[in-house]
C-alpha atoms as a PDB file:
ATOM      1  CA  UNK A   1       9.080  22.354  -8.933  1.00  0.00           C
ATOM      2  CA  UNK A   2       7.947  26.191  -9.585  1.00  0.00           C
ATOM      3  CA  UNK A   3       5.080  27.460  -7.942  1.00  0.00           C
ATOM      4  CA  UNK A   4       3.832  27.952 -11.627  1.00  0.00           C
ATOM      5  CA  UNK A   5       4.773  24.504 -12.763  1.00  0.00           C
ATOM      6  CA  UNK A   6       2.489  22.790  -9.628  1.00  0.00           C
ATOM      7  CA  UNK A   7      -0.138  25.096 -10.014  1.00  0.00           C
ATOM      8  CA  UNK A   8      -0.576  24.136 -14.178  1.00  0.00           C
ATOM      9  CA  UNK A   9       0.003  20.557 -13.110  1.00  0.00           C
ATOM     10  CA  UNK A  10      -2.724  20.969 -10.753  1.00  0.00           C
ATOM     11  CA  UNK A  11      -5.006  22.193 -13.022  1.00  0.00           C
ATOM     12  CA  UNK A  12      -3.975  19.887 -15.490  1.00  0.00           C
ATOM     13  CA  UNK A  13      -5.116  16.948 -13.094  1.00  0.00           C
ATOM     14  CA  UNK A  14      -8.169  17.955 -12.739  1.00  0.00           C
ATOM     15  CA  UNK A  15      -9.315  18.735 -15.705  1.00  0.00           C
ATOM     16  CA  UNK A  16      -8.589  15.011 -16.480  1.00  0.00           C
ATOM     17  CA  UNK A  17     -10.310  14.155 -13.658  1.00  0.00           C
ATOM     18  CA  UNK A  18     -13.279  15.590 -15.429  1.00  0.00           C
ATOM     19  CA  UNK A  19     -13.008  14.259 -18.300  1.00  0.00           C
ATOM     20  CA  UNK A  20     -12.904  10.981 -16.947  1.00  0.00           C
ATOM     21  CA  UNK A  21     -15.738  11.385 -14.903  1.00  0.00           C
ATOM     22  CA  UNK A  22     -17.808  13.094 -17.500  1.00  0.00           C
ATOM     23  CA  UNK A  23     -17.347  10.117 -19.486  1.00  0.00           C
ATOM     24  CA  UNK A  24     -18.327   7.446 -16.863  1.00  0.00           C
ATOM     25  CA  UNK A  25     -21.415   9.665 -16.241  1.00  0.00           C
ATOM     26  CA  UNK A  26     -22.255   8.455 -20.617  1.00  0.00           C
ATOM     27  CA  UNK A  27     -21.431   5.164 -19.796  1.00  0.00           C
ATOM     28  CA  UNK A  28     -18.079   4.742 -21.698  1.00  0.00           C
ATOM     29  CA  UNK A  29     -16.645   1.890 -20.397  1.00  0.00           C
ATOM     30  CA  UNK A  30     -13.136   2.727 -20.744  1.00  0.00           C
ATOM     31  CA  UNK A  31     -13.509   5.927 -18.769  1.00  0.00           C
ATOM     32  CA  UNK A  32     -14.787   3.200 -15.615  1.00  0.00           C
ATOM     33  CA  UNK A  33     -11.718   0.942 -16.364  1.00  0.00           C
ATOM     34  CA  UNK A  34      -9.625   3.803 -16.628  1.00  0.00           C
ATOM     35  CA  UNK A  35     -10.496   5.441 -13.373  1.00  0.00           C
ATOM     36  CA  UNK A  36     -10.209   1.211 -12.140  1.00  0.00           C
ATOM     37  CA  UNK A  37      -6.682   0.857 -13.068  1.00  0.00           C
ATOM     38  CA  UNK A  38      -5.595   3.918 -11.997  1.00  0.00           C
ATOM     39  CA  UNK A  39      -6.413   4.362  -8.017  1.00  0.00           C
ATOM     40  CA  UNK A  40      -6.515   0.520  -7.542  1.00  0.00           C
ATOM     41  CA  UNK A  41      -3.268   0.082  -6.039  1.00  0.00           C
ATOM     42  CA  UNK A  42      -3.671   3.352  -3.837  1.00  0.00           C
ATOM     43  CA  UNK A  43      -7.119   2.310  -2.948  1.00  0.00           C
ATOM     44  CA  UNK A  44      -6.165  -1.265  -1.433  1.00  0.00           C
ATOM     45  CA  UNK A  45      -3.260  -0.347   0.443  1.00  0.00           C
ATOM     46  CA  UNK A  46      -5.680   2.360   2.330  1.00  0.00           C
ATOM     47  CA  UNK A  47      -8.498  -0.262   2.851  1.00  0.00           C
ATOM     48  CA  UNK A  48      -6.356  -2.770   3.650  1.00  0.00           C
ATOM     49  CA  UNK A  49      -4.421  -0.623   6.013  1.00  0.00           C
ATOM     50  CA  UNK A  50      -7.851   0.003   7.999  1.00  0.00           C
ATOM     51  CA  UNK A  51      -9.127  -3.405   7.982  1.00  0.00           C
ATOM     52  CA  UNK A  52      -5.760  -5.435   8.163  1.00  0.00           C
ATOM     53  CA  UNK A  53      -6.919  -8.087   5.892  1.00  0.00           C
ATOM     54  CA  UNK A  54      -6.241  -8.924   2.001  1.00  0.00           C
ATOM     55  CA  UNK A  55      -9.746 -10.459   0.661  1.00  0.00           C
ATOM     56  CA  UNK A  56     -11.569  -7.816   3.047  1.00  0.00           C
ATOM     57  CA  UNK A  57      -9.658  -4.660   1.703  1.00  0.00           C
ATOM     58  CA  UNK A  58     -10.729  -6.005  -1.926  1.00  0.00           C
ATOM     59  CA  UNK A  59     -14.206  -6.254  -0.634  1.00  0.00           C
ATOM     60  CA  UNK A  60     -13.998  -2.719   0.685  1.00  0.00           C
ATOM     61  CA  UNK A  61     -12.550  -1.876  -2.782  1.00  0.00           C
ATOM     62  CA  UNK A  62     -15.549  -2.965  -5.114  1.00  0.00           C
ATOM     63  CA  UNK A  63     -18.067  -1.326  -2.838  1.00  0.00           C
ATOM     64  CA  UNK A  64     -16.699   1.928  -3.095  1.00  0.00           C
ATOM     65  CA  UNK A  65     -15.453   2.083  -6.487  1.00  0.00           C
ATOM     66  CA  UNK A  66     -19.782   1.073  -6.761  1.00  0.00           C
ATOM     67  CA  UNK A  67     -20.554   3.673  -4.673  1.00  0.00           C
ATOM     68  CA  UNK A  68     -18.725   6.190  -5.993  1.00  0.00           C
ATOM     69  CA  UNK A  69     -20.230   4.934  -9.382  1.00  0.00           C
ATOM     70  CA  UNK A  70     -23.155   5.993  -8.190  1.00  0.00           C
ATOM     71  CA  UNK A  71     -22.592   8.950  -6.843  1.00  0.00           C
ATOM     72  CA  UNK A  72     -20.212  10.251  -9.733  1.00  0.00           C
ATOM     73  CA  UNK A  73     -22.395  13.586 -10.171  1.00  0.00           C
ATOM     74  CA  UNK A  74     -21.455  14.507  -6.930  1.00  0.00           C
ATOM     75  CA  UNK A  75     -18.096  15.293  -7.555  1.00  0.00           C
ATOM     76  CA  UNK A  76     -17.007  19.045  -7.843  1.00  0.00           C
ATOM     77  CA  UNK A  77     -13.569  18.558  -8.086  1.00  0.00           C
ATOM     78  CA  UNK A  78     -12.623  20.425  -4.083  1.00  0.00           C
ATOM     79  CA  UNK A  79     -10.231  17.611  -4.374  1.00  0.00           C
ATOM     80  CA  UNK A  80      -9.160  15.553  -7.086  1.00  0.00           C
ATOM     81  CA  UNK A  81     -10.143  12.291  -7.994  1.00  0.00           C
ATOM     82  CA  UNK A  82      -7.933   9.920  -6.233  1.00  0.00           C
ATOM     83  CA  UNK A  83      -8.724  12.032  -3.003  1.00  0.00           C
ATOM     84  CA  UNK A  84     -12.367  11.632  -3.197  1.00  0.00           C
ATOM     85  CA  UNK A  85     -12.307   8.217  -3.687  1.00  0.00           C
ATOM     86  CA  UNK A  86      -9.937   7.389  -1.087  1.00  0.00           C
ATOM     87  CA  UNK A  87     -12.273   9.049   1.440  1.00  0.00           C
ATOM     88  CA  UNK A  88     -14.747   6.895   0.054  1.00  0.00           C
ATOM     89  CA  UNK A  89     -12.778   3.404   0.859  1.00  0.00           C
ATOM     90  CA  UNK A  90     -12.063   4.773   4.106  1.00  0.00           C
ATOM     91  CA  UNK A  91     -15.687   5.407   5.102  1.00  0.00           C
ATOM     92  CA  UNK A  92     -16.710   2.007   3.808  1.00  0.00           C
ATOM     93  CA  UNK A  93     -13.409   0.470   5.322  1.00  0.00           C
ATOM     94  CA  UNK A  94     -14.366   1.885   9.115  1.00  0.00           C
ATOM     95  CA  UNK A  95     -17.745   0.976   8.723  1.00  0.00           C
ATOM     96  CA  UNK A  96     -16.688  -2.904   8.171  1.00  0.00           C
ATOM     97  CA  UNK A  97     -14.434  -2.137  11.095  1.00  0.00           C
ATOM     98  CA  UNK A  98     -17.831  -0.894  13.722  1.00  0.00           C
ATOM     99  CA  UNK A  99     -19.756  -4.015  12.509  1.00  0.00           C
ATOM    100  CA  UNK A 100     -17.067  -6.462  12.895  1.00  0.00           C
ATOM    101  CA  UNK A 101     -16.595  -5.147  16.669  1.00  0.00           C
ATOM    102  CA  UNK A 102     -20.638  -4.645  17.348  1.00  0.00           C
ATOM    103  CA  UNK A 103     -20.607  -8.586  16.114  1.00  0.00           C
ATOM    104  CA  UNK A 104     -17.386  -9.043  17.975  1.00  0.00           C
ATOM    105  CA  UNK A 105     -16.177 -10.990  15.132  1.00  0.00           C
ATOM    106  CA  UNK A 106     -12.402 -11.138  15.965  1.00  0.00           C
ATOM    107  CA  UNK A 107     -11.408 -13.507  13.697  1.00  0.00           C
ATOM    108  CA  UNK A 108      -7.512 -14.105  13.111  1.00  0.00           C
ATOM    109  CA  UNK A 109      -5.832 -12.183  10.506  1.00  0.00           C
ATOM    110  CA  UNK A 110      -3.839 -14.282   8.077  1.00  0.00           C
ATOM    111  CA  UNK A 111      -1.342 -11.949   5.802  1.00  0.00           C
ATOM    112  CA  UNK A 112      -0.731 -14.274   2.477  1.00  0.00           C
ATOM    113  CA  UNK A 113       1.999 -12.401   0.453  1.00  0.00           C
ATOM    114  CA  UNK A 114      -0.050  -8.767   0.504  1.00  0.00           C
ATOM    115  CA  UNK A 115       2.155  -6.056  -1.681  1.00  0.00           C
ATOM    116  CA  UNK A 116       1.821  -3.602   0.146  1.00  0.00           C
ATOM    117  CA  UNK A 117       5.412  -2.889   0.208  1.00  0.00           C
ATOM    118  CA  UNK A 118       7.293  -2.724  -2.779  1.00  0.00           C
ATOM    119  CA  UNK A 119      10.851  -5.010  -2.772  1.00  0.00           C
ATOM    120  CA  UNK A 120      12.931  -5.825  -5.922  1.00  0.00           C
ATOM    121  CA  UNK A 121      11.363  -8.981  -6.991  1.00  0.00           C
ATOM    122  CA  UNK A 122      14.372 -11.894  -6.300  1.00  0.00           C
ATOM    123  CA  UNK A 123      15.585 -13.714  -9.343  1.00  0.00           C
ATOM    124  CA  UNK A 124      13.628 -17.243  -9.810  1.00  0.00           C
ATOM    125  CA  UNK A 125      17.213 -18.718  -9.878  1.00  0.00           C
ATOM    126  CA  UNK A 126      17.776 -16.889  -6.365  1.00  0.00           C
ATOM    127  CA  UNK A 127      15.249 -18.643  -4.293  1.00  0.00           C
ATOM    128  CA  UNK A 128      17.055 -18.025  -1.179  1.00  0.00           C
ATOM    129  CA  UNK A 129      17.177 -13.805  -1.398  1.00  0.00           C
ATOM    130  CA  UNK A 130      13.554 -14.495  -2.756  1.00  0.00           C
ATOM    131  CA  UNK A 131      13.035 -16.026   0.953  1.00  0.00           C
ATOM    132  CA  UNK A 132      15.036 -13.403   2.803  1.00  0.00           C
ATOM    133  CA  UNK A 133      12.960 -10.688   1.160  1.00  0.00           C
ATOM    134  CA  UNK A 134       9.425 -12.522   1.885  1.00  0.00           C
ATOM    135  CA  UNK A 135      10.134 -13.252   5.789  1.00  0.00           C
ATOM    136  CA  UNK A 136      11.276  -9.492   5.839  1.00  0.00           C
ATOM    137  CA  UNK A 137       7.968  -8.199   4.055  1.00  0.00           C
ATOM    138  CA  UNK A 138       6.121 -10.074   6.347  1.00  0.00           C
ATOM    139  CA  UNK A 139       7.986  -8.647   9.403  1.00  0.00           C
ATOM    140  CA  UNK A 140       7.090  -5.006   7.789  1.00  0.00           C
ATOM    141  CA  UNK A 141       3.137  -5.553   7.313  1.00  0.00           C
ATOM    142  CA  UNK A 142       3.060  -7.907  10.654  1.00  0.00           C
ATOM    143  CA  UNK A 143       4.768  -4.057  12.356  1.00  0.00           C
ATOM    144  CA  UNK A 144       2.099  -2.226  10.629  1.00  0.00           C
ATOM    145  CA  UNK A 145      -1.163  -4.826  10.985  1.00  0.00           C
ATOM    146  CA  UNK A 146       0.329  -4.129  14.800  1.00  0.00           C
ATOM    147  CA  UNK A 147      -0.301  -0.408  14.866  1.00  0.00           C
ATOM    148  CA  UNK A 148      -3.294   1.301  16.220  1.00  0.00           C
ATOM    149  CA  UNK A 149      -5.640   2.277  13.835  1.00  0.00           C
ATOM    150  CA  UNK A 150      -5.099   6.117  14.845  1.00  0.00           C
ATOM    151  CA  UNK A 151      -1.687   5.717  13.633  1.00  0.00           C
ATOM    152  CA  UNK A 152      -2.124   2.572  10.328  1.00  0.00           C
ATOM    153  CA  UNK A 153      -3.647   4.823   8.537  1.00  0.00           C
ATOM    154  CA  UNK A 154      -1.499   7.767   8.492  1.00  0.00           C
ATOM    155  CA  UNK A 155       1.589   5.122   7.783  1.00  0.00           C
ATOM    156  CA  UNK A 156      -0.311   3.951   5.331  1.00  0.00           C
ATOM    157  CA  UNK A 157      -0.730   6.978   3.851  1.00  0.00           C
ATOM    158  CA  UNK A 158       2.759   8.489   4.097  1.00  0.00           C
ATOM    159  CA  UNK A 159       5.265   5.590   4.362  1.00  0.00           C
ATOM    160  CA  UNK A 160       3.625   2.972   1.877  1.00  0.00           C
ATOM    161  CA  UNK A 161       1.602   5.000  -0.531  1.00  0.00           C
ATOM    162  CA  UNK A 162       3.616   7.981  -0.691  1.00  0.00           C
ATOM    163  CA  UNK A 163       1.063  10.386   0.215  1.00  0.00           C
ATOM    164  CA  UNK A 164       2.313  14.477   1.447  1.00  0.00           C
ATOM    165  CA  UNK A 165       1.826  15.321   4.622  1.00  0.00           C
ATOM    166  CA  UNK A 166      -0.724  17.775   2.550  1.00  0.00           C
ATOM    167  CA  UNK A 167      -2.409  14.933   0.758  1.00  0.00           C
ATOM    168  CA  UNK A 168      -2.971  12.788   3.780  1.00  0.00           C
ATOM    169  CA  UNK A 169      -4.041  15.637   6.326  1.00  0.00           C
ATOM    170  CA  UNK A 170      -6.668  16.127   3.239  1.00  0.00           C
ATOM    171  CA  UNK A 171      -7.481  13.019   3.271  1.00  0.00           C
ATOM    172  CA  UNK A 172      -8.078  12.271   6.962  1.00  0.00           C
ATOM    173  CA  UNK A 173      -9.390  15.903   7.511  1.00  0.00           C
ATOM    174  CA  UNK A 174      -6.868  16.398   9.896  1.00  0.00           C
ATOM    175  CA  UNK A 175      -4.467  19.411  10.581  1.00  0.00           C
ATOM    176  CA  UNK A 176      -0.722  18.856   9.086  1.00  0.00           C
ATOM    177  CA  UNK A 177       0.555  18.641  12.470  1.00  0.00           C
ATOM    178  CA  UNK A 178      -1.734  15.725  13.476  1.00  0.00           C
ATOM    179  CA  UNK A 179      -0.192  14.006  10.751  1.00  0.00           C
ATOM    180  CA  UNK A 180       3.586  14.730  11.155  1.00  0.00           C
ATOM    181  CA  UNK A 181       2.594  13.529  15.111  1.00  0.00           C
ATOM    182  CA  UNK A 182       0.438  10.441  14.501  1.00  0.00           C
ATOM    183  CA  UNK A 183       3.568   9.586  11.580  1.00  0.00           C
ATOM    184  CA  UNK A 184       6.680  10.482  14.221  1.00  0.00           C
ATOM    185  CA  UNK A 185       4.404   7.771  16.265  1.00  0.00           C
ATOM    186  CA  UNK A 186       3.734   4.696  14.370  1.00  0.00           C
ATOM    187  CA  UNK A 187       7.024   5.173  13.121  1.00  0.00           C
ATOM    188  CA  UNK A 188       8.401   4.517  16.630  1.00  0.00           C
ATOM    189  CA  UNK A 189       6.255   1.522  16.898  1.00  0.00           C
ATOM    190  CA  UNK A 190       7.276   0.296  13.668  1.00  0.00           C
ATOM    191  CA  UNK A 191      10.925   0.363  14.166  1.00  0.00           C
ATOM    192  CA  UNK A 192      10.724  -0.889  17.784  1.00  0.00           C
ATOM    193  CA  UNK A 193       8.959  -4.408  16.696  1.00  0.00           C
ATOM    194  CA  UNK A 194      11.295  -5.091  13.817  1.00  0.00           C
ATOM    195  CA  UNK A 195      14.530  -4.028  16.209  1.00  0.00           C
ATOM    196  CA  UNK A 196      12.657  -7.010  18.496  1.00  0.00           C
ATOM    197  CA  UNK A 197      12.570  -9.342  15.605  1.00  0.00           C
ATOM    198  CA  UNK A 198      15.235  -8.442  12.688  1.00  0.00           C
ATOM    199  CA  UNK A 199      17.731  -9.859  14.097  1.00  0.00           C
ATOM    200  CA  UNK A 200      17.267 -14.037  12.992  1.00  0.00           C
ATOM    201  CA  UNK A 201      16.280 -12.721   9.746  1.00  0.00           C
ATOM    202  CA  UNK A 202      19.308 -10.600   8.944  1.00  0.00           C
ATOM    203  CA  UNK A 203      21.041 -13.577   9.207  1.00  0.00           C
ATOM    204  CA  UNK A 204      19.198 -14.879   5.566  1.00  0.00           C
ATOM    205  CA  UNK A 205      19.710 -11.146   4.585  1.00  0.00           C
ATOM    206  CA  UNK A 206      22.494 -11.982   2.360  1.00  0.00           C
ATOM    207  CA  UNK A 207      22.587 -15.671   1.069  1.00  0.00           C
ATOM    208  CA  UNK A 208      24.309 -17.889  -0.693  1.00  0.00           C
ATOM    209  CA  UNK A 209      23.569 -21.296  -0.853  1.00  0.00           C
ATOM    210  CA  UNK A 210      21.491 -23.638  -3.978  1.00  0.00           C
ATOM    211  CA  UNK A 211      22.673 -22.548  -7.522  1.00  0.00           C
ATOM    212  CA  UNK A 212      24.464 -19.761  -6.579  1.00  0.00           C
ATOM    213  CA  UNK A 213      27.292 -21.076  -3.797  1.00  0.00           C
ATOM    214  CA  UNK A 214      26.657 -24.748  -6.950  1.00  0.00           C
ATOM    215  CA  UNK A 215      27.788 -21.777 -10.108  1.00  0.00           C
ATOM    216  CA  UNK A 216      30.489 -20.958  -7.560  1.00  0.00           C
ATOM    217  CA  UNK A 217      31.898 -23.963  -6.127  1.00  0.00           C
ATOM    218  CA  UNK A 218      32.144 -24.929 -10.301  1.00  0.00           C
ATOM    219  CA  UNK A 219      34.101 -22.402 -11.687  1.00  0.00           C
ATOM    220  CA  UNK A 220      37.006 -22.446  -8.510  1.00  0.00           C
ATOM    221  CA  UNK A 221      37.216 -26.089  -9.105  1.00  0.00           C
ATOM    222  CA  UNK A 222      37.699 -25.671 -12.861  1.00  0.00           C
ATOM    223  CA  UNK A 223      40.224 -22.682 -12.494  1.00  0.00           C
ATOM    224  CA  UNK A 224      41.686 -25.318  -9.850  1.00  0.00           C
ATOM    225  CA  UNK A 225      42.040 -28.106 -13.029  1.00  0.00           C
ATOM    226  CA  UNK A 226      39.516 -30.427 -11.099  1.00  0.00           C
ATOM    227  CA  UNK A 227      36.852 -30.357 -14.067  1.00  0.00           C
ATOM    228  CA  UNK A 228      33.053 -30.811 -12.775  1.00  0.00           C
END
């Protein structure tokens, strides 16, 4: 893309960004649900990246979306929309993370089925790739639950939401470098627990068994003349 081409696209993001918030600031409920649907994905996988736990993250979520409610005549467009309010979520999300240690509440995380990693949903009638795909998802957020924060959050950023190396150093208020470090990093990390525990679940990586090895079994025995 042209230097041209980003720099109209640019412009052409923000200015919907302020006509968005210019209508939430009248009180036009679709502008709110707009702005809602929009950032929620983006918004959860950075809180939940912080905080390492599903209901929390949506917690996290609400509160800043209300905060930034609140707020909405504060913004001046520096950044755009999404930006703002993902510096939001991660202010509220570190601040759950300093009162959960100051009330060393260390209670056990339990991941149940989080998205934060898109796979091709499996077929209903392929329960056993369906399987295969949800031990290896869990493998993937169990790597990145593992990280230290200094590093979660930049995956987060980069890896999982798709965030530039611009976008997240942005974010974060960090220099470019600090990201393409802290990334190189929890990369490492990443790869070095699944290496540890792929392996067993490779072995599921490519089944065949239930109605597919049944659809199979059928139509040798027919071409064999044994009808089913």
């Amino acid at each position: 893309m042209s230097a041209i081409s980003t720099s109209k696209s640019t412009a052409s993001d923000q200015s919907g960004d302020f006509d968005l918030v210019r209508r939430a600031l009248t009180r036009d409920a679709d502008a709110f649900r707009t702005i809602v649907r929009t950032h929620n994905r983006r918004l959860y996988r950075i809180a939940r990246g912080v905080v390492r736990n599903d209901g929390e993250a949506e917690d996290i979520v609400q509160e800043a979306y209300l905060s930034a409610f609140t707020h909405l005549d504060t913004f001046r467009g520096d950044s755009s929309l999404a930006t703002w309010l993902s510096r939001i979520v991660i202010n509220e999300a570190l601040g759950r993370l300093r009162k959960r240690r100051r009330a060393s509440d260390v209670a056990a995380t339990f991941v149940q089925e989080a998205q934060i990693i898109q796979f091709p949903l499996a077929n209903r009638d392929d329960p056993e790739r369906g399987m295969a795909q949800r031990q290896i998802l869990q493998l993937i957020e169990r790597a990145t639950d593992n990280l230290p924060n200094l590093y979660r959050i930049v995956f987060v950023a980069r890896v999982i939401e798709g965030l530039s190396v611009e976008e997240t150093a942005n974010l974060l208020d960090i220099r470019p470098e600090t990201v393409k470090t802290r990334l190189h990093r929890a990369r490492h990390l990443v790869r070095t627990q699944l290496d540890e525990q792929i392996g067993p679940i490779l072995l599921d990586a490519f089944p065949f068994a239930g109605r597919r090895c049944d659809r199979l079994t059928i139509a040798v025995m027919q071409r064999l003349g044994f009808p089913e």
